[in-house]
C-alpha atoms as a PDB file:
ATOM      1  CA  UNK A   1     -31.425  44.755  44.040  1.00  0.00           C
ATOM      2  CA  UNK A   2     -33.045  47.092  41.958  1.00  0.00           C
ATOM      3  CA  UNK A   3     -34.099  45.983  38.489  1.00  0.00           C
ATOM      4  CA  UNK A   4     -32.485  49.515  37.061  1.00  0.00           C
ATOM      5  CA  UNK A   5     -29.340  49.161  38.647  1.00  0.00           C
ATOM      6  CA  UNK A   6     -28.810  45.591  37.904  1.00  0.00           C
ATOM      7  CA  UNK A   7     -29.399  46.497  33.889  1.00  0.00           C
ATOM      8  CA  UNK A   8     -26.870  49.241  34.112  1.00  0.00           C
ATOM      9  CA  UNK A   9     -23.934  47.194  35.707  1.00  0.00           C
ATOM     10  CA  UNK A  10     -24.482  44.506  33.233  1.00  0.00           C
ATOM     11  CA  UNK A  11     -24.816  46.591  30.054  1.00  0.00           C
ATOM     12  CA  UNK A  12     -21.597  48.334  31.715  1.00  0.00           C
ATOM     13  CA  UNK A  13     -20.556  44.651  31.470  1.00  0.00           C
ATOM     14  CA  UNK A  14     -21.176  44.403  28.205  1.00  0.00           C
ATOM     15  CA  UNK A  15     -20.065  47.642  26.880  1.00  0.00           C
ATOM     16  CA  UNK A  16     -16.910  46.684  28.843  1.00  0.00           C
ATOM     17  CA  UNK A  17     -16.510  43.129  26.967  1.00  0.00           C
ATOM     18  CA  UNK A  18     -17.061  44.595  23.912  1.00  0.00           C
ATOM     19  CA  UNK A  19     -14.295  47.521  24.273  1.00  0.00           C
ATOM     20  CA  UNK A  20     -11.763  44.738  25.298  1.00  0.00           C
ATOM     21  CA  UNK A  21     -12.544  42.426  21.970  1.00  0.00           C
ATOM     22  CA  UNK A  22     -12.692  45.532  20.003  1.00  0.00           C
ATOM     23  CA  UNK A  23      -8.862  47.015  21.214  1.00  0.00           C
ATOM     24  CA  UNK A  24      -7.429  43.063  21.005  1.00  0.00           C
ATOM     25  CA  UNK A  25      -8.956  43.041  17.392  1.00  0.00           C
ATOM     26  CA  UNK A  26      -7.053  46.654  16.986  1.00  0.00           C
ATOM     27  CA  UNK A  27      -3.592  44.930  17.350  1.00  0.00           C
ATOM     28  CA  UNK A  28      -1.714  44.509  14.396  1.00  0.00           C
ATOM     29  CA  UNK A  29      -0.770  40.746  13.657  1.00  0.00           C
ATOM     30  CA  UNK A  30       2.689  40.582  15.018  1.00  0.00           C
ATOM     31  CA  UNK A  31       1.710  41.735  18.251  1.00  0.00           C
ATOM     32  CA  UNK A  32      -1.229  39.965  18.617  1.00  0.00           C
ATOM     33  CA  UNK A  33       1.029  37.069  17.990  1.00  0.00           C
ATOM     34  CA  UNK A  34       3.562  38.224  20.430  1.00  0.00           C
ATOM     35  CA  UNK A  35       0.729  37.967  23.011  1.00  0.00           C
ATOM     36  CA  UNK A  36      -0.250  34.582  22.206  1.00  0.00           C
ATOM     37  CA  UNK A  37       3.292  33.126  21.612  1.00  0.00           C
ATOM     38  CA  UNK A  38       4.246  34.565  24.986  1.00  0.00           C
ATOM     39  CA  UNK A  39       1.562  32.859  26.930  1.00  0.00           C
ATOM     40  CA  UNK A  40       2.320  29.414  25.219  1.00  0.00           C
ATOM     41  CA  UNK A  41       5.870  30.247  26.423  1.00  0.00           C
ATOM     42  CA  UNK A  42       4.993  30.436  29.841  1.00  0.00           C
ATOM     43  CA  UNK A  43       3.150  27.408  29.718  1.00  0.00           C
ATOM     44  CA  UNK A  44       6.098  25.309  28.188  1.00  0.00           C
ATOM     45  CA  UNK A  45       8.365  26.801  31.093  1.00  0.00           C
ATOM     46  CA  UNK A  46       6.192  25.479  34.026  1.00  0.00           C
ATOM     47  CA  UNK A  47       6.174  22.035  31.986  1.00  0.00           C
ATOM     48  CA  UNK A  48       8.633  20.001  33.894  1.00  0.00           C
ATOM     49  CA  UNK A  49       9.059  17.323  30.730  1.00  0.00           C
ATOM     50  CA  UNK A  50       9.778  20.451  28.345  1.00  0.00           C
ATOM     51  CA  UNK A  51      12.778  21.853  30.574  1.00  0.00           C
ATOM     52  CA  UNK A  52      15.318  19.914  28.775  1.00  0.00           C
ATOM     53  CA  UNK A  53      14.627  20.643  25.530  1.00  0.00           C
ATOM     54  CA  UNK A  54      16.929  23.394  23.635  1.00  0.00           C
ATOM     55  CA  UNK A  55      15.299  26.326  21.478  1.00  0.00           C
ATOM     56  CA  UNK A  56      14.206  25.783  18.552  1.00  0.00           C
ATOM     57  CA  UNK A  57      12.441  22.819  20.103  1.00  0.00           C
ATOM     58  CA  UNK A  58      10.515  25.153  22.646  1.00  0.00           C
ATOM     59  CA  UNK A  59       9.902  27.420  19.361  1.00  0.00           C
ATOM     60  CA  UNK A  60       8.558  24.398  17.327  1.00  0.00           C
ATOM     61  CA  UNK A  61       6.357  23.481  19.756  1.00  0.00           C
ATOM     62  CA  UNK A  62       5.175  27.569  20.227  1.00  0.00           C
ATOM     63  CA  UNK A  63       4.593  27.777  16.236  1.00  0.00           C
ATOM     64  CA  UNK A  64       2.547  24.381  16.540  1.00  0.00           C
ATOM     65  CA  UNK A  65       0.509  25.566  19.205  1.00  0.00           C
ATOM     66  CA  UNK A  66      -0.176  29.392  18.067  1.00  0.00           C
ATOM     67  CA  UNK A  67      -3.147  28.703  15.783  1.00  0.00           C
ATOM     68  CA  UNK A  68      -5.232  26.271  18.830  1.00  0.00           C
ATOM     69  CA  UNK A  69      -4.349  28.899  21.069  1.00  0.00           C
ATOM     70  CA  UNK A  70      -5.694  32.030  19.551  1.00  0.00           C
ATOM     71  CA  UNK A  71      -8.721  29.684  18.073  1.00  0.00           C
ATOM     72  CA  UNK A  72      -9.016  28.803  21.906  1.00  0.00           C
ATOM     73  CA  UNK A  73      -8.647  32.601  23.294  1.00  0.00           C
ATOM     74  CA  UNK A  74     -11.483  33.744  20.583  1.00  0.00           C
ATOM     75  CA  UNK A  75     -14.248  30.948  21.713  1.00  0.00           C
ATOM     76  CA  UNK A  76     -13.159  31.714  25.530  1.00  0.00           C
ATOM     77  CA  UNK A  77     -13.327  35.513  25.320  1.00  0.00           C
ATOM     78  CA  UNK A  78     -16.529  34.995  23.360  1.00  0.00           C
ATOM     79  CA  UNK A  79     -17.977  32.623  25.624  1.00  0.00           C
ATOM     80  CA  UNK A  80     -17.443  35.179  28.630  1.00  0.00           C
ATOM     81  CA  UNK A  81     -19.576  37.639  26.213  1.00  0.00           C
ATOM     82  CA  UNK A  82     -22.412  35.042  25.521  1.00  0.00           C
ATOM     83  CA  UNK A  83     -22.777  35.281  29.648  1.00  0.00           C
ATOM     84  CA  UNK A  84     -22.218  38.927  29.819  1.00  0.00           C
ATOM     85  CA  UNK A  85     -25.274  39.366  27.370  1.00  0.00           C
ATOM     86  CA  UNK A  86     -27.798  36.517  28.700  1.00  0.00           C
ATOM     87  CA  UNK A  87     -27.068  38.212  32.128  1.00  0.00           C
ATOM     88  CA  UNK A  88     -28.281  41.549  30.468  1.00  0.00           C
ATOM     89  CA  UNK A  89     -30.973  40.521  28.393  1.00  0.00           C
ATOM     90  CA  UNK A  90     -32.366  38.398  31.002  1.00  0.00           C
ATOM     91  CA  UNK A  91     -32.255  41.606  33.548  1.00  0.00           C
ATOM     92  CA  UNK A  92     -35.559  42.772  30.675  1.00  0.00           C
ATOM     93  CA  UNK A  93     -39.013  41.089  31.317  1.00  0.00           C
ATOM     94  CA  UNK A  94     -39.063  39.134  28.298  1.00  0.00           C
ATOM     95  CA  UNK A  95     -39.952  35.369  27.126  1.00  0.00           C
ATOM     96  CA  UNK A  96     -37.242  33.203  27.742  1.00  0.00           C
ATOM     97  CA  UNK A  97     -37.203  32.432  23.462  1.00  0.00           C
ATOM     98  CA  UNK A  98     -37.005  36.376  23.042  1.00  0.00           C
ATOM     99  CA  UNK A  99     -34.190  36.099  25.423  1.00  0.00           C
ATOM    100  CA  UNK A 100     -32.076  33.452  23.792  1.00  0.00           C
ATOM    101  CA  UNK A 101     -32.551  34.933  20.544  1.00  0.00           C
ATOM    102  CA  UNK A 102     -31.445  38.473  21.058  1.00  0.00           C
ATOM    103  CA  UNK A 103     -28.805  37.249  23.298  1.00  0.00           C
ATOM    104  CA  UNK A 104     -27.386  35.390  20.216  1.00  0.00           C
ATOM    105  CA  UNK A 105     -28.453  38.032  17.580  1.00  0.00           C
ATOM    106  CA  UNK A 106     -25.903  40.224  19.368  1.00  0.00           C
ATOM    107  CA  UNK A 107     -23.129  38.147  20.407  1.00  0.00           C
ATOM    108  CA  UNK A 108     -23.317  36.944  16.450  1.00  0.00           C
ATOM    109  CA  UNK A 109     -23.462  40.480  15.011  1.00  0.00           C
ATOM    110  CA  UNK A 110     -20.566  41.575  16.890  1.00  0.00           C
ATOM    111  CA  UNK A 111     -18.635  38.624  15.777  1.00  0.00           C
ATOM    112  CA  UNK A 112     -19.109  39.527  12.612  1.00  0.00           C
ATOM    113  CA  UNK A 113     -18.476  43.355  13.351  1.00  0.00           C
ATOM    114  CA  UNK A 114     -14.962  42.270  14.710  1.00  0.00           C
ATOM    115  CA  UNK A 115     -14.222  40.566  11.953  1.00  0.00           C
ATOM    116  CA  UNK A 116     -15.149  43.698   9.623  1.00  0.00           C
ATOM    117  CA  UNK A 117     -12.878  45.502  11.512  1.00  0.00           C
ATOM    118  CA  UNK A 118      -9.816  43.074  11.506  1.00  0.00           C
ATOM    119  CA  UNK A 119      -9.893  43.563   7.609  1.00  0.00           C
ATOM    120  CA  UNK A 120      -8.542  46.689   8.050  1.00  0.00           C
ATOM    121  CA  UNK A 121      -6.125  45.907  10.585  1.00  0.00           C
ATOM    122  CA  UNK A 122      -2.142  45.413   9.090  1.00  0.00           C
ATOM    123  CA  UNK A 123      -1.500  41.687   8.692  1.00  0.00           C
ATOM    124  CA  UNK A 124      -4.955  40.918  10.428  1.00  0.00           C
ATOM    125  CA  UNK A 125      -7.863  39.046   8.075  1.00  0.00           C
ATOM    126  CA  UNK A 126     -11.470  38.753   8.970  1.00  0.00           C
ATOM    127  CA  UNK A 127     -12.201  35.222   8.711  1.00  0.00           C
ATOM    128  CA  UNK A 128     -15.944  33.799   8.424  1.00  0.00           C
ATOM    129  CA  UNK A 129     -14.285  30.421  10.438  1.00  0.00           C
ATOM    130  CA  UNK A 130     -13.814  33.317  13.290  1.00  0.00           C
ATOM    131  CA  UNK A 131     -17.625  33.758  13.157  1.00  0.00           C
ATOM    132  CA  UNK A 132     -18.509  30.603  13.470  1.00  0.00           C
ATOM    133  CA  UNK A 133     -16.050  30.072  16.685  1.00  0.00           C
ATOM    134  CA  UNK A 134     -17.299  33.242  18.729  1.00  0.00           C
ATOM    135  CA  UNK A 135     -20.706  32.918  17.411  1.00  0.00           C
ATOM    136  CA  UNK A 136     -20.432  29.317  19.449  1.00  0.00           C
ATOM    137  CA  UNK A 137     -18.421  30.821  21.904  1.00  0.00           C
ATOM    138  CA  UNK A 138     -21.634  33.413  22.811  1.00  0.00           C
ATOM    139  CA  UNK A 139     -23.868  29.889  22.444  1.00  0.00           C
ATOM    140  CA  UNK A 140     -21.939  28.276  25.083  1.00  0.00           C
ATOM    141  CA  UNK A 141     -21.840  30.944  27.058  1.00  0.00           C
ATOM    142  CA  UNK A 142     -25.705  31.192  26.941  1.00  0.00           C
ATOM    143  CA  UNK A 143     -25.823  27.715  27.738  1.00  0.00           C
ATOM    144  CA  UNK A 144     -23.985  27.983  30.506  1.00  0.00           C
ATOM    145  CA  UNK A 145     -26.293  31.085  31.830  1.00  0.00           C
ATOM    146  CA  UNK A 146     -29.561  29.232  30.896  1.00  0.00           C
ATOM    147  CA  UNK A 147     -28.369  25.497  33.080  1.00  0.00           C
ATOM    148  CA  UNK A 148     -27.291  28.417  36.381  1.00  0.00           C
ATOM    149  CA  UNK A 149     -30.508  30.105  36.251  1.00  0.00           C
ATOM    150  CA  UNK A 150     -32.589  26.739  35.980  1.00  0.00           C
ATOM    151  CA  UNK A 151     -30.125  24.672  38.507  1.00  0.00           C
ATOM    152  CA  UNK A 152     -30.441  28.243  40.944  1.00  0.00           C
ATOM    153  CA  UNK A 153     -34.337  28.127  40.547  1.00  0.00           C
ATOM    154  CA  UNK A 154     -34.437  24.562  41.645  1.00  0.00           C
ATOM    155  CA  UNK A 155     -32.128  25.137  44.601  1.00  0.00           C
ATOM    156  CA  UNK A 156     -34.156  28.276  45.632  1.00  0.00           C
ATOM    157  CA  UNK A 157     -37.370  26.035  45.487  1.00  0.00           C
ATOM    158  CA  UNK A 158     -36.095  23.054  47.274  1.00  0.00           C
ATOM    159  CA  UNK A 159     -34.934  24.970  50.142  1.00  0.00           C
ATOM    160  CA  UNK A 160     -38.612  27.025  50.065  1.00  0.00           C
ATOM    161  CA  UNK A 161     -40.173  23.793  50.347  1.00  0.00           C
ATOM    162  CA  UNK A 162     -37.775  21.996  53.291  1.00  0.00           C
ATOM    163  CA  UNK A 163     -37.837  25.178  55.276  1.00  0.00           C
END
């Protein structure tokens, strides 16, 4: 596929990821909450040993499980950006290091950008504990990009040389 193309659909990528962090981190508190709390409510309904329990023991277990979850959501939705970016930096001829780096560089400055901008968000705080888990989040998801590209090189060679 054309190297032109292939940098436009992942920067679309990209620009696409970053839009979707940037309207979650527009919610105010409560509903960002809401979200959260209603997944973990699912979740506790499928459950066949939570069935039995009443309420406020569903609720407990909800409150308990809030702060993992949206720790959880951020690394996740920041891991999928740490692949989103690798995929787009690496679409540039440039040294794997260079790669890596800028990959990182922007994956961490938008972490920290989204916190900025929860600070100004009602009942939303920008945390630098948030950094630090979607700044890993982008790091694992670089990882994970780096290990594909090396384990598809190696595939792509072995069946060059049995062929």
């Amino acid at each position: 596929m054309n190297k032109i193309i292939i940098k436009v659909i992942f920067g679309i990528m990209v620009l696409t990821w970053m839009i979707t962090v940037f309207t979650l981190s527009n919610e105010p508190a409560k509903k960002s909450s809401n979200t959260s709390g209603k997944t973990i409510r699912i979740i506790i309904n499928i459950l066949p040993n939570t069935r039995n329990m009443d309420e406020n023991e569903k609720e407990q277990i909800v409150s308990d499980l809030q702060p993992i979850t949206r720790k959880l959501a951020h690394f996740s939705l920041y891991t999928l950006g740490g692949i989103l970016i690798y995929n787009f930096i690496n679409a540039f001829n440039i040294e794997f290091n260079k790669k890596f780096i800028f990959s990182f560089l922007i994956g961490g400055i938008y972490a920290i950008s989204d916190e900025f901008h929860q600070l100004f968000i009602p009942g939303r705080s920008g945390e630098i504990r948030d950094v630090c888990i979607d700044s890993s989040g982008v790091l694992l998801g670089i990882f994970i990009m780096i290990v594909l590209i090396k384990l598809g090189g190696k595939i792509g060679r072995n069946k060059r040389e049995n062929s």
